[in-house]
Protein backbone atom coordinates (compact mmCIF):
# COMPACT_ATOMS: atom_id res chain seq x y z
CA UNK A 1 0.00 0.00 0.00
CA UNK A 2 2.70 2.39 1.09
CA UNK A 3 4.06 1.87 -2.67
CA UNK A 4 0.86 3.37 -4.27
CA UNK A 5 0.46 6.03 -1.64
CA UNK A 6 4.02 7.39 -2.60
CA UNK A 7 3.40 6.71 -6.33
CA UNK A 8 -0.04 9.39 -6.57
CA UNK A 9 2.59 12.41 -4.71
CA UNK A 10 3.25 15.25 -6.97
CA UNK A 11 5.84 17.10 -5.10
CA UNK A 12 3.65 20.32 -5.30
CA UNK A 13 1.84 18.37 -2.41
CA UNK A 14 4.50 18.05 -0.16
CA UNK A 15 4.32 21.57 1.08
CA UNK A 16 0.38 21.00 1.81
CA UNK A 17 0.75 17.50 2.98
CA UNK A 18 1.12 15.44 7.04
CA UNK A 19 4.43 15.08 8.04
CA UNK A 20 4.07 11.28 7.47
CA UNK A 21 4.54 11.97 3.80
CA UNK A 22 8.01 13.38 3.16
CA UNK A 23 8.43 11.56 -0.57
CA UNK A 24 6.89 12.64 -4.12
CA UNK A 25 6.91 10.51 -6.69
CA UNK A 26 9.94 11.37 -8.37
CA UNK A 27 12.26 8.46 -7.55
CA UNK A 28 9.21 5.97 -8.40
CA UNK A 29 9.28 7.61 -11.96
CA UNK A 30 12.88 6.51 -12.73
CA UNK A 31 11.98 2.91 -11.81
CA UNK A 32 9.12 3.04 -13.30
CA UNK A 33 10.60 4.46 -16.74
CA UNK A 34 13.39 1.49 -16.62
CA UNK A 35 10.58 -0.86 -16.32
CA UNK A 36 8.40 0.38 -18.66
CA UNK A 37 11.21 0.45 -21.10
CA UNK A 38 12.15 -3.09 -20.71
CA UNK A 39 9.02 -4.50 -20.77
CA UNK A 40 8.19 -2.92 -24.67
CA UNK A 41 11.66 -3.84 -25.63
CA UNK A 42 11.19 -7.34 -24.60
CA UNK A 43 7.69 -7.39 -26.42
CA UNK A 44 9.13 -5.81 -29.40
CA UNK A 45 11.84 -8.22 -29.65
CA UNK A 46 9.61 -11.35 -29.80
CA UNK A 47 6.56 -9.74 -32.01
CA UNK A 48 9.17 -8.24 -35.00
CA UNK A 49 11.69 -10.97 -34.83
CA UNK A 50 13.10 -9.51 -38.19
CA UNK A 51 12.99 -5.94 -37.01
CA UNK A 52 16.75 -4.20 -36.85
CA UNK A 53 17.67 -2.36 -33.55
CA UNK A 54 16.81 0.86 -34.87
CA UNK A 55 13.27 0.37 -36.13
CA UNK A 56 13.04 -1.13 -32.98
CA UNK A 57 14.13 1.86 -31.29
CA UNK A 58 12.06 4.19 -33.01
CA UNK A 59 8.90 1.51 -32.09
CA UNK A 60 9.58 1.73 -28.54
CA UNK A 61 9.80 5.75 -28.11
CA UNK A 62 6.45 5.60 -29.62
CA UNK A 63 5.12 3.49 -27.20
CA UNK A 64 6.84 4.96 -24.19
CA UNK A 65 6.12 8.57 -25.58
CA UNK A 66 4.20 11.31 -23.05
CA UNK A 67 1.27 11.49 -25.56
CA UNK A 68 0.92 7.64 -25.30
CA UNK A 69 1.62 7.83 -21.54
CA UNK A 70 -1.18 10.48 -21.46
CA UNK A 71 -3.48 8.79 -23.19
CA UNK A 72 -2.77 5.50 -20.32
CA UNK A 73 -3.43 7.88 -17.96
CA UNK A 74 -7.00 9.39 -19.02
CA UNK A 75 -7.74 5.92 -19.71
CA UNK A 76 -7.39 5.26 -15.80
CA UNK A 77 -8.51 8.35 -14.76
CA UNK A 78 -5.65 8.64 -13.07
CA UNK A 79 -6.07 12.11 -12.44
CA UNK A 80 -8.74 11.47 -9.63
CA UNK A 81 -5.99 9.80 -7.63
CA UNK A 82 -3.31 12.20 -7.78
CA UNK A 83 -2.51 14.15 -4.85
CA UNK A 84 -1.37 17.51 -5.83
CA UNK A 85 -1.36 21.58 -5.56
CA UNK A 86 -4.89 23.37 -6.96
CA UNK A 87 -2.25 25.19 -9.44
CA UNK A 88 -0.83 21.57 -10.98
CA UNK A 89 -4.23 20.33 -10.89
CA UNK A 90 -4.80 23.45 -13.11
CA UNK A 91 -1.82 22.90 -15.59
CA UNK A 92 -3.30 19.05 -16.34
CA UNK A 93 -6.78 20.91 -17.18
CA UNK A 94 -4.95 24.01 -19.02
CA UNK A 95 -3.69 20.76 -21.14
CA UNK A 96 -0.05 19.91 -19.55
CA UNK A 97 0.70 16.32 -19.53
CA UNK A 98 3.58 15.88 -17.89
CA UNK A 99 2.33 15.39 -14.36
CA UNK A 100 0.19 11.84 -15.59
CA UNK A 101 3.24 11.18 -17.66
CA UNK A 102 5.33 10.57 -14.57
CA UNK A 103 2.58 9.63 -12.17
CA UNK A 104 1.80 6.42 -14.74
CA UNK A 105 5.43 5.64 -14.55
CA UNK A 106 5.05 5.74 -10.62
CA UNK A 107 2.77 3.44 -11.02
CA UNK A 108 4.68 0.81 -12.96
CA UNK A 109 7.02 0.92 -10.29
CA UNK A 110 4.45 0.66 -7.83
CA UNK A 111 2.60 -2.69 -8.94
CA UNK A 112 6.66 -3.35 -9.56
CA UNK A 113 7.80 -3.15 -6.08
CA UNK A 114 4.66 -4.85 -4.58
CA UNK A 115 3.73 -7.64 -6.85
CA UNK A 116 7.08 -8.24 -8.78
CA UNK A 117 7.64 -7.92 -12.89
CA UNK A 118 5.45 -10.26 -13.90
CA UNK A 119 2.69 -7.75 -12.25
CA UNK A 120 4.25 -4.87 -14.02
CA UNK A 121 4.15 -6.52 -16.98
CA UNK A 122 0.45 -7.57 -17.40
CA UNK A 123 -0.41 -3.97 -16.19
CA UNK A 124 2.28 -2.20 -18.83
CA UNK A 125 0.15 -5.21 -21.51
CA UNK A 126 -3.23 -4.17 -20.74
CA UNK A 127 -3.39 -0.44 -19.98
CA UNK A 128 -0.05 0.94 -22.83
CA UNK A 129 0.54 -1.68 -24.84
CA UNK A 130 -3.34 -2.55 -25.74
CA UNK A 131 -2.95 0.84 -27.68
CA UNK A 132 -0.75 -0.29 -30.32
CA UNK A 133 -1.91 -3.04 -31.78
CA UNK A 134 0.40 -4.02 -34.97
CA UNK A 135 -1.83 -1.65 -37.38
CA UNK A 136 -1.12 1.08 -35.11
CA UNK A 137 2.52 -0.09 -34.89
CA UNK A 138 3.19 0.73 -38.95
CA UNK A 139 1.62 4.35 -39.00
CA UNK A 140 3.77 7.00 -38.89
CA UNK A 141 2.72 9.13 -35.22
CA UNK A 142 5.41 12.49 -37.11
CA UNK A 143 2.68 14.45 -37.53
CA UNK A 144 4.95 17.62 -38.28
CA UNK A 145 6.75 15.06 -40.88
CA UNK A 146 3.35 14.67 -42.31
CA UNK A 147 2.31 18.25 -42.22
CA UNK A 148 5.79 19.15 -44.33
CA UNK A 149 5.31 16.58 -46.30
CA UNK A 150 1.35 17.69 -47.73
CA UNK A 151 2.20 21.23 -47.73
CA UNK A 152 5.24 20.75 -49.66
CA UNK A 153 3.66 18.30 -51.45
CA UNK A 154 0.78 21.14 -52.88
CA UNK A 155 3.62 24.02 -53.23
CA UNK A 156 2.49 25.50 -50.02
CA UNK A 157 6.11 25.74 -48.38
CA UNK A 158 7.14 25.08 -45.23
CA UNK A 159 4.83 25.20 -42.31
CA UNK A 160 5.67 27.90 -39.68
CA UNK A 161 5.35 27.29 -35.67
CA UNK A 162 4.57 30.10 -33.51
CA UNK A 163 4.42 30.04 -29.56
CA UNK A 164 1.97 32.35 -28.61
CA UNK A 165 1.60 31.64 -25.04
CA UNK A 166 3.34 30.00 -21.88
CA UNK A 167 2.06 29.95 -18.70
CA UNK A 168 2.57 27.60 -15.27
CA UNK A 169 4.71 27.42 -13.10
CA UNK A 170 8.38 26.87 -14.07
CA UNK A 171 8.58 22.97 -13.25
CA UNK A 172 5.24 21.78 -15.34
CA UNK A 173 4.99 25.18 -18.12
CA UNK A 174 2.18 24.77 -20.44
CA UNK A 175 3.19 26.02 -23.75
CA UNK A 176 0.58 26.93 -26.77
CA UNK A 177 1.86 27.37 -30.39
CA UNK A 178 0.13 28.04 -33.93
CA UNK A 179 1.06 26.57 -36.83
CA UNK A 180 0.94 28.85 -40.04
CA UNK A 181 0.91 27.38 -43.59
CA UNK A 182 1.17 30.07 -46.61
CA UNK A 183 0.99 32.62 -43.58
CA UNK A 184 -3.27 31.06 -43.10
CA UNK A 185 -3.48 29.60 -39.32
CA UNK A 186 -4.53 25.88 -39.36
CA UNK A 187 -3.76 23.99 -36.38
CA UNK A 188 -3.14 25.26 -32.37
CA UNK A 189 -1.69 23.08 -29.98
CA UNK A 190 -0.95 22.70 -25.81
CA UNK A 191 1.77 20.65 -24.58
CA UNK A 192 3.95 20.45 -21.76
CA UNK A 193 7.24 21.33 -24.36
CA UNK A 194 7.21 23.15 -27.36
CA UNK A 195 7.80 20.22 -29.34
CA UNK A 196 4.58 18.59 -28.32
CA UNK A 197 2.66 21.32 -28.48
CA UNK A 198 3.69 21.83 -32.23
CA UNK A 199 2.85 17.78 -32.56
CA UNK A 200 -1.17 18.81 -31.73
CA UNK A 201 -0.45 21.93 -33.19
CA UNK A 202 0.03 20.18 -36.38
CA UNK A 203 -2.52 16.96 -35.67
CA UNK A 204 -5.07 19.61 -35.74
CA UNK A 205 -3.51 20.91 -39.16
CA UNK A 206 -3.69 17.82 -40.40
CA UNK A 207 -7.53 17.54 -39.40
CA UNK A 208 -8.10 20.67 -41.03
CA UNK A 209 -6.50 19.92 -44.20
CA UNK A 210 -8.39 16.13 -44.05
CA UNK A 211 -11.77 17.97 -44.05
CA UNK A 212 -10.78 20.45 -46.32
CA UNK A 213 -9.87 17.75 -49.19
CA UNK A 214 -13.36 15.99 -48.44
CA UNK A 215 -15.43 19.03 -49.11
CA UNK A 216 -16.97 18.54 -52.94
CA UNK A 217 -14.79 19.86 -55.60
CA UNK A 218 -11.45 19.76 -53.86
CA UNK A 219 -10.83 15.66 -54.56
């Protein structure tokens, strides 16, 4: 029990919290990421057994990423657990997702420490890797790669990224950027870094674009 307690502790919370709890989560979340990280290596290895070390590599930091992490972590509603300050509460709902990142790798090294690997790896099987099923596997996640590669593709240039806000506090910022294409805004994004804010940034693009090529007359 004392595992999962530590494992739901943003260190925002420490400052509010008894004097019985003096530890965030923070040392759970480098377990936690070595776990998690062995576990999709191993399960990469046996389902590609053709599959070079790089492909596999690129696999696995798909898998492991903080929008897949994120996504684990709605799933669970892991956010109703989490004991933290009213202002990181805040950054999660302002669209920051780097407080569930960690907290799910907490986790893995909870269920880890108190039931053993074989634990962590039927949790890591159902809740992350039942996201990626092989289909999912051999699509390409870039979706800035993708974005370059339609615009450039329909003499549109190069897609331009602009922050245009960034606000929380210093240890969990939320940053929000535009992406322009032929100076027209298509696509705004939140993330916890720049560089996955411009990833929705240019998801949404991408949406935008999608519907745009359905409409009659522009097949």
């Amino acid at each position: 029990e004392k595992y999962f307690i530590q494992a739901i502790v943003h260190r925002s919370f420490l400052q509010l919290s008894p004097p019985s709890i003096t530890q965030s989560n923070e040392r759970m979340e480098f377990l936690g990421d070595a776990i998690l990280n062995l576990v999709v290596a191993e399960h990469l290895y046996t389902l590609f057994p053709e599959a070079e070390e790089g492909d596999l590599s690129k696999i696995r930091a798909r898998i492991v990423s903080r929008s897949a992490l994120a996504e684990c972590a709605r799933r669970i509603e892991l956010v109703d657990f989490l004991l933290m300050s009213p202002s990181a509460l805040q950054s999660i709902r302002s669209g920051s997702d780097s407080i569930l990142v960690d907290a799910v790798e907490a986790i893995v090294a909870a269920i880890y420490l108190d039931g053993g690997y074989k634990a962590a790896r039927t949790f890591i099987e159902d809740q992350i890797l039942s996201l990626f099923p092989t289909s999912r596997l051999a699509t390409d996640d870039n979706y800035k790669s993708r974005l370059l590669e339609y615009a450039q593709g329909r003499g549109m240039g190069i897609p331009r990224y602009i922050t245009i806000d960034e606000s929380g506090p210093d240890h969990n910022p939320v940053f929000t950027v535009e992406v322009q294409v032929n100076g027209i805004p298509v696509g705004l994004g939140s993330g916890g870094s720049k560089k996955a804010a411009e990833q929705k940034a240019a998801s949404k693009a991408m949406e935008f674009f999608t519907a745009q090529d359905a409409l009659p007359g522009n097949s």
